[in-house]
N, C-alpha and C. Protein backbone atom coordinates (compact mmCIF):
# COMPACT_ATOMS: atom_id res chain seq x y z
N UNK A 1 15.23 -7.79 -69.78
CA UNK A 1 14.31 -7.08 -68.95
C UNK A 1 14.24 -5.63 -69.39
N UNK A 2 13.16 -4.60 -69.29
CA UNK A 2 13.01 -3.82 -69.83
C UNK A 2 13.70 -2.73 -68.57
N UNK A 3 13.75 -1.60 -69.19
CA UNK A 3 14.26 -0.84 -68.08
C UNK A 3 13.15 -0.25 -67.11
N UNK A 4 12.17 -0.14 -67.53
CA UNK A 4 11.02 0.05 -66.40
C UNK A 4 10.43 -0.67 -65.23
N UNK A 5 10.76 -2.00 -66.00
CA UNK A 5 10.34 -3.59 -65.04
C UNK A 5 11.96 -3.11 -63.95
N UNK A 6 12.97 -2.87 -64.27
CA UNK A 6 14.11 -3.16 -63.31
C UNK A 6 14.11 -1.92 -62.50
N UNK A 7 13.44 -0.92 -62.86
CA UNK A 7 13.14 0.62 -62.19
C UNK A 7 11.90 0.23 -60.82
N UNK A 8 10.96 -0.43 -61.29
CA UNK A 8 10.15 -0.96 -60.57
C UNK A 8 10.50 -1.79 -59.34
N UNK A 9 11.51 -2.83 -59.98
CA UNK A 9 12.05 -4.21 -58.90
C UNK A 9 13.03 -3.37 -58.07
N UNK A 10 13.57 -1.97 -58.47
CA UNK A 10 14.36 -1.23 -57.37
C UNK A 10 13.77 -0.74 -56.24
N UNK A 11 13.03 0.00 -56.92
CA UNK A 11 11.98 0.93 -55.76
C UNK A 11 11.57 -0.17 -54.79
N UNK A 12 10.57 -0.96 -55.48
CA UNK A 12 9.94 -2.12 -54.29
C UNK A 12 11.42 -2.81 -53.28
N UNK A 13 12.81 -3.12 -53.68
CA UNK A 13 13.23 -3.81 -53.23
C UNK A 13 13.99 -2.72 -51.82
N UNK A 14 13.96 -1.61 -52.50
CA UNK A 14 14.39 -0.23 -51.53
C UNK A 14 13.01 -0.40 -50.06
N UNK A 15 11.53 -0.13 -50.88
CA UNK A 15 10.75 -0.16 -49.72
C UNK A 15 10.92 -1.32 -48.60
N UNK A 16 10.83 -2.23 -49.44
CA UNK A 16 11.56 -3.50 -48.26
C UNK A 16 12.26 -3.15 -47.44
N UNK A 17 13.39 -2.67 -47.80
CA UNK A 17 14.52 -2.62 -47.14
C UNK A 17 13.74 -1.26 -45.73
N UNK A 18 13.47 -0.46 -46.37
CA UNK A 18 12.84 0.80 -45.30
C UNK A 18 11.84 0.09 -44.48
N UNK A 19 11.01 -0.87 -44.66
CA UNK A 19 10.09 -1.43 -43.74
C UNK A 19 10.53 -1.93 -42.91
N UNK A 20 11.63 -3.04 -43.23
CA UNK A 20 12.71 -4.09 -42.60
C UNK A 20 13.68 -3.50 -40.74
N UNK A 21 14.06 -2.20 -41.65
CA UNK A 21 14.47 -0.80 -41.15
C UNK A 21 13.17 -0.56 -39.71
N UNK A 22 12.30 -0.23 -40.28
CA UNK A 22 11.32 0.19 -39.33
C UNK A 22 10.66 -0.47 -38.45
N UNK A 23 10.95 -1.53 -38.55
CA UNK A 23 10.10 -2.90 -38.11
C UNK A 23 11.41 -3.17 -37.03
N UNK A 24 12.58 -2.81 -37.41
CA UNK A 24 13.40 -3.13 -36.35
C UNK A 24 13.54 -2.01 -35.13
N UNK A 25 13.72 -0.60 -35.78
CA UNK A 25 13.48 0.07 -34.74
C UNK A 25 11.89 0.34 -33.81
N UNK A 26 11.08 -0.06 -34.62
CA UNK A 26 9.89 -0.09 -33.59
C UNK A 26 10.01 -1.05 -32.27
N UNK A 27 10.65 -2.25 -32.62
CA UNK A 27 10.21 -3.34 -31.73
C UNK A 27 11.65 -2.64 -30.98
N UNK A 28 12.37 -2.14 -30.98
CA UNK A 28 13.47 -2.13 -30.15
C UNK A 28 13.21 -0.70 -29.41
N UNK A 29 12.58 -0.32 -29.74
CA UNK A 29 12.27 1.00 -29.06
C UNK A 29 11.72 1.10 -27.89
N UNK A 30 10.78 -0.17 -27.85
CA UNK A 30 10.27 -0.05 -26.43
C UNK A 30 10.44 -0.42 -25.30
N UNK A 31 11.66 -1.16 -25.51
CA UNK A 31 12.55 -1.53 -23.75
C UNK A 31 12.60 0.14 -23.16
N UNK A 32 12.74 0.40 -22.00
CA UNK A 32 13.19 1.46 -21.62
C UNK A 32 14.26 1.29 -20.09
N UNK A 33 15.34 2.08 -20.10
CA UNK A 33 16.03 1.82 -18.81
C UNK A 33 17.24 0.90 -19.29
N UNK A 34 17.97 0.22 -18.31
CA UNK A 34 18.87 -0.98 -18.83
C UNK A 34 18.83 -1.69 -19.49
N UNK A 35 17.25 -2.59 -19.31
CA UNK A 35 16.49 -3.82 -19.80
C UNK A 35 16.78 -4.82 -18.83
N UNK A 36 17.21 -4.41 -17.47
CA UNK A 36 17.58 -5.79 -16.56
C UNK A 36 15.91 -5.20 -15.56
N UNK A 37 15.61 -6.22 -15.14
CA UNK A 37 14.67 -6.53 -13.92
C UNK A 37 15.07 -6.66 -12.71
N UNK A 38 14.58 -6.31 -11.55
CA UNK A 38 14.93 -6.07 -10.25
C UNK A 38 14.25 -8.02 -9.75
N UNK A 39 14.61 -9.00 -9.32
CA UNK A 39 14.52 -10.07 -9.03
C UNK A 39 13.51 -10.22 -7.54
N UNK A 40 12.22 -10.22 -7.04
CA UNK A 40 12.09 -10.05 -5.82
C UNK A 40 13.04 -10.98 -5.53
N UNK A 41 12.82 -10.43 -4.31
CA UNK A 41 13.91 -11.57 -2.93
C UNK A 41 12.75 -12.06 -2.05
N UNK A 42 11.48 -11.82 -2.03
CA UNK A 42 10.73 -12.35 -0.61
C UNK A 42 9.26 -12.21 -1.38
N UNK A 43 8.42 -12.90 -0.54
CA UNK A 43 7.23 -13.04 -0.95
C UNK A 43 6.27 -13.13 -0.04
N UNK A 44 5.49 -12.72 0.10
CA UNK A 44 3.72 -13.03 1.36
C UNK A 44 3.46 -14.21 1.37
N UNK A 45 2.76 -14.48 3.01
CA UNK A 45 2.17 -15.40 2.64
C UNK A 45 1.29 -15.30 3.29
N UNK A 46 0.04 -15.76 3.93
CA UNK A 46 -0.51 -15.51 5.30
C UNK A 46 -0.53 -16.13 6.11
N UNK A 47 -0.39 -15.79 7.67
CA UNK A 47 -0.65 -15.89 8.65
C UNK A 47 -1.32 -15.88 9.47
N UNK A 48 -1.45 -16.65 10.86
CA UNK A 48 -2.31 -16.33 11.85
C UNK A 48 -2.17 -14.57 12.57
N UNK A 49 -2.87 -14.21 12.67
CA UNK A 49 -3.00 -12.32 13.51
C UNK A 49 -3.15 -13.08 15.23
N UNK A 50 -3.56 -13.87 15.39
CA UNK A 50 -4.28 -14.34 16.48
C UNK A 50 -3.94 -16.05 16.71
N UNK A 51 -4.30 -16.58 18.06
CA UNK A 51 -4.05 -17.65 17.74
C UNK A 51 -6.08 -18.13 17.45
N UNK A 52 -5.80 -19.21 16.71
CA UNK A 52 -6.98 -19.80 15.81
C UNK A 52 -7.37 -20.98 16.26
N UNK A 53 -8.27 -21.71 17.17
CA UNK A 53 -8.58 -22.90 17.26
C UNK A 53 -8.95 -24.06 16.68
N UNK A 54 -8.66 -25.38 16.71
CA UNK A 54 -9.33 -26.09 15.34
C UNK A 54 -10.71 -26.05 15.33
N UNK A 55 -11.03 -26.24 14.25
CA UNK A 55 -12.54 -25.99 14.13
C UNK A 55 -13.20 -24.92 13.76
N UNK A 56 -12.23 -23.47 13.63
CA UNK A 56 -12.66 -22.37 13.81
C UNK A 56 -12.67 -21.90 12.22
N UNK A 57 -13.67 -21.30 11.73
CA UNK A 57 -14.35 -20.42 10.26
C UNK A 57 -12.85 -19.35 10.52
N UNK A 58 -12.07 -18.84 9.46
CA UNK A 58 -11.26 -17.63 9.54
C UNK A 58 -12.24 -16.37 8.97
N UNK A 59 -11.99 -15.63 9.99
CA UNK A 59 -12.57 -13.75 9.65
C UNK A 59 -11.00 -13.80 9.37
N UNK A 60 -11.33 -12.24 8.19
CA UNK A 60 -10.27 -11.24 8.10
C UNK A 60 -9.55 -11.00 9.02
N UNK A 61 -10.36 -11.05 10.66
CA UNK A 61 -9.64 -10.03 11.28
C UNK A 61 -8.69 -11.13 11.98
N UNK A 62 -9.13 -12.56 11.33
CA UNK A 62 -8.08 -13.54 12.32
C UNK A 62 -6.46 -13.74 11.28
N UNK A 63 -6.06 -12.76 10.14
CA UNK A 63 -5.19 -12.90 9.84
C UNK A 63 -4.50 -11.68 8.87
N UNK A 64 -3.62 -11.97 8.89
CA UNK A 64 -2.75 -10.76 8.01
C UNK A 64 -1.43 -11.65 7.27
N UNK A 65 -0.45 -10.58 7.01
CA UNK A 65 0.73 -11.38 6.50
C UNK A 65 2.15 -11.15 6.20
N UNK A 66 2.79 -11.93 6.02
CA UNK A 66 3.88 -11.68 6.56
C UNK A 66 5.13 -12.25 5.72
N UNK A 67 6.16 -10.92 4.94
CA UNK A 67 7.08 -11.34 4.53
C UNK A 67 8.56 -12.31 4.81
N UNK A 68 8.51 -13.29 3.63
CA UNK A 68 9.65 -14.55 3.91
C UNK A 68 10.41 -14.26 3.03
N UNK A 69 11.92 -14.87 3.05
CA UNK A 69 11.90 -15.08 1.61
C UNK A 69 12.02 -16.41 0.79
N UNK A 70 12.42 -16.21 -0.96
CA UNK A 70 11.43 -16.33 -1.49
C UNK A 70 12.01 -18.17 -1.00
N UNK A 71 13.47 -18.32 -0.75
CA UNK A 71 13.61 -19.81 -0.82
C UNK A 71 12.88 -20.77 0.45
N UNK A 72 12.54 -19.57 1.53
CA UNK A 72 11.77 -20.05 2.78
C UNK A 72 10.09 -20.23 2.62
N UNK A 73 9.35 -19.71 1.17
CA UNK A 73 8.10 -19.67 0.84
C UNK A 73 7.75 -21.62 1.05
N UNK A 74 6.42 -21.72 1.73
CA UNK A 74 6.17 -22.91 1.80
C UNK A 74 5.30 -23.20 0.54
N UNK A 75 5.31 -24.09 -0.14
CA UNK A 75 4.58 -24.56 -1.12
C UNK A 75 3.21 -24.49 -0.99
N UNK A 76 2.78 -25.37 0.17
CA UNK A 76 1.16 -24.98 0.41
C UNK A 76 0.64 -23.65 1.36
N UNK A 77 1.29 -22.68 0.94
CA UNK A 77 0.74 -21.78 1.48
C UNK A 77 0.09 -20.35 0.83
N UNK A 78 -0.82 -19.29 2.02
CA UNK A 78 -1.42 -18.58 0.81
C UNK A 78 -0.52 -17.52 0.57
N UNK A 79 -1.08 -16.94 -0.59
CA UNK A 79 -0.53 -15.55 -0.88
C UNK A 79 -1.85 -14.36 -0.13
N UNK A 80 -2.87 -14.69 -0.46
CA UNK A 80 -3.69 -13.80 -0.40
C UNK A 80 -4.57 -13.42 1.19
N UNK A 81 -5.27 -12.93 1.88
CA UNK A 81 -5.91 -13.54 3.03
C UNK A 81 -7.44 -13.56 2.72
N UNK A 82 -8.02 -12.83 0.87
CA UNK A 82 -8.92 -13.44 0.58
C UNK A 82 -8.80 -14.93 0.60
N UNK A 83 -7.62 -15.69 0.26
CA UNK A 83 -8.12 -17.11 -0.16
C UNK A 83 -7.98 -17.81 0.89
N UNK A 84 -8.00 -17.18 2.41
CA UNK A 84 -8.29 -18.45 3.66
C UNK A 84 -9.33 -17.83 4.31
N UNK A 85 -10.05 -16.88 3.87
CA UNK A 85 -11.37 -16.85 4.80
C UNK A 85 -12.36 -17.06 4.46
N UNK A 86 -13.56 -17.54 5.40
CA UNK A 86 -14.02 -18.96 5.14
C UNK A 86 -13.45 -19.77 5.33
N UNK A 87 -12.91 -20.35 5.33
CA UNK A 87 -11.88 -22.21 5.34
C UNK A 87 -11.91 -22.42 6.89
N UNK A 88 -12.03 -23.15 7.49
CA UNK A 88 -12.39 -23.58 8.88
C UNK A 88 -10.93 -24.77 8.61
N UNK A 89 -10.41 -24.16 9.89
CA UNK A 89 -8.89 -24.49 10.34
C UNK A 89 -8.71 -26.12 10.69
N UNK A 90 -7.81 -26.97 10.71
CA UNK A 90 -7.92 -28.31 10.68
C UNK A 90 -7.19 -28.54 11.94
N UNK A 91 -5.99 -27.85 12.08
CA UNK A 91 -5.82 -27.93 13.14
C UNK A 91 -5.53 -26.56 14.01
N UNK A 92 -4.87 -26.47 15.31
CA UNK A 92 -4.47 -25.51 16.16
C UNK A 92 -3.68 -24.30 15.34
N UNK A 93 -3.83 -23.02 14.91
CA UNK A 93 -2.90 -21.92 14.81
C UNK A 93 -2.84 -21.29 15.69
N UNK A 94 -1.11 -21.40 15.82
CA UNK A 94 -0.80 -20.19 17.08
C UNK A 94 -0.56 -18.63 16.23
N UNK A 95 -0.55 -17.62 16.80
CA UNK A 95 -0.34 -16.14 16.41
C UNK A 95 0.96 -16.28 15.41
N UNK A 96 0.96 -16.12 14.64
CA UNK A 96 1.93 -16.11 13.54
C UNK A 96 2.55 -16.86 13.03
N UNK A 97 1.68 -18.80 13.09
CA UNK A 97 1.81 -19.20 12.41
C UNK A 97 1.49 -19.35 10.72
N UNK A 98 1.89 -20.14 9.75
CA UNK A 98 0.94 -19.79 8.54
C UNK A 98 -0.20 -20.45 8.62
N UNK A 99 -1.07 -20.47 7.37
CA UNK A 99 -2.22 -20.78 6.94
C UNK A 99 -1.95 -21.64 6.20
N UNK A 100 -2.12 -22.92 6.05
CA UNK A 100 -1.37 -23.74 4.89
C UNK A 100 -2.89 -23.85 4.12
N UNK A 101 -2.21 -24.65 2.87
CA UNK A 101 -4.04 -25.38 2.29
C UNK A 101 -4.35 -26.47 3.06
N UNK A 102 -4.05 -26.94 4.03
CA UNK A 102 -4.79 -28.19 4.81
C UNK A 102 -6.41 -27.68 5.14
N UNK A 103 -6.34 -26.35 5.39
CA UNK A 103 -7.82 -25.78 5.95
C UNK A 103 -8.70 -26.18 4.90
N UNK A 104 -10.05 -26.74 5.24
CA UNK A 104 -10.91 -26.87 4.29
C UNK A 104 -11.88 -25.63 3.95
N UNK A 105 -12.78 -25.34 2.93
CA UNK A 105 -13.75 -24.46 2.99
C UNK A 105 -14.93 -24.84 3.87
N UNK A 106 -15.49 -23.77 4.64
CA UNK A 106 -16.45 -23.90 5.40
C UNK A 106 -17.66 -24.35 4.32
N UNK A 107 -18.95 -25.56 5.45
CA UNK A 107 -19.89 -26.02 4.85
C UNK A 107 -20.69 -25.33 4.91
N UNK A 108 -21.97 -24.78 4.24
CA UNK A 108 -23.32 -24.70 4.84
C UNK A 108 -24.07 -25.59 5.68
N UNK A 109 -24.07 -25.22 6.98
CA UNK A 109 -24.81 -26.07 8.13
C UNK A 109 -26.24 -25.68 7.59
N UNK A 110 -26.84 -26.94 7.04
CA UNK A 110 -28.91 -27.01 7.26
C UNK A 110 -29.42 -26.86 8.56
C-alpha cells in the first residue's frame, strides 16, 4: 500500500470515529432532569352534575368530572364531557354518577 492510500484510510477512519463521537453525544443530550417520569395516580372521567333522566339528550351543563384513581377507572367510561353530549341517557343518572358508553348518540327527529 502506498503511503498516501494509508494517510487517507487514517484520516477517514479518525472522521468516523468523531461522527460516532457526536452522534452519541447528540442523542444523549437531550434527556433533561433524572430521566425518571412522575407515574399519574388518578384519572377523569365524567359524571353526572345533576341527576339525568332516561331518555334525556346531555347539555354541558348536565355534567362535569371527577377524579378516581387510576385502578378504580371504569373501562367504559368517558374521559372527556365533549364525548357524552348529545348521547341521550339509557338509563336513570343520579348526581355524580358516571356516564358510561351505554348512552347512545342522539337521533335527528323528522
Amino acid at each position: 500500500m502506498k503511503r498516501s492510500n494509508r494517510l487517507i484510510l487514517l484520516i477517514g477512519l479518525f472522521l468516523a470515529v468523531v461522527a460516532f463521537v457526536g452522534v452519541i453525544l447528540l442523542t444523549g443530550s437531550g434527556s433533561s432532569g433524572t430521566g425518571t417520569t412522575a407515574t399519574p395516580t388518578t384519572a377523569k372521567i365524567v359524571v353526572a352534575a345533576q341527576d339525568i333522566p332516561l331518555g334525556t339528550t346531555i347539555t354541558a351543563a348536565m355534567v362535569t368530572t371527577k377524579e378516581v384513581p387510576i385502578a378504580d377507572k371504569p373501562a367504559d367510561s368517558f374521559a372527556l364531557p365533549e364525548a357524552v353530549i348529545g348521547k341521550i341517557v339509557r338509563t336513570d343518572v343520579t348526581s355524580g354518577g358516571r356516564i358510561s358508553r351505554w348512552a347512545r348518540p342522539s337521533r335527528p327527529r323528522w
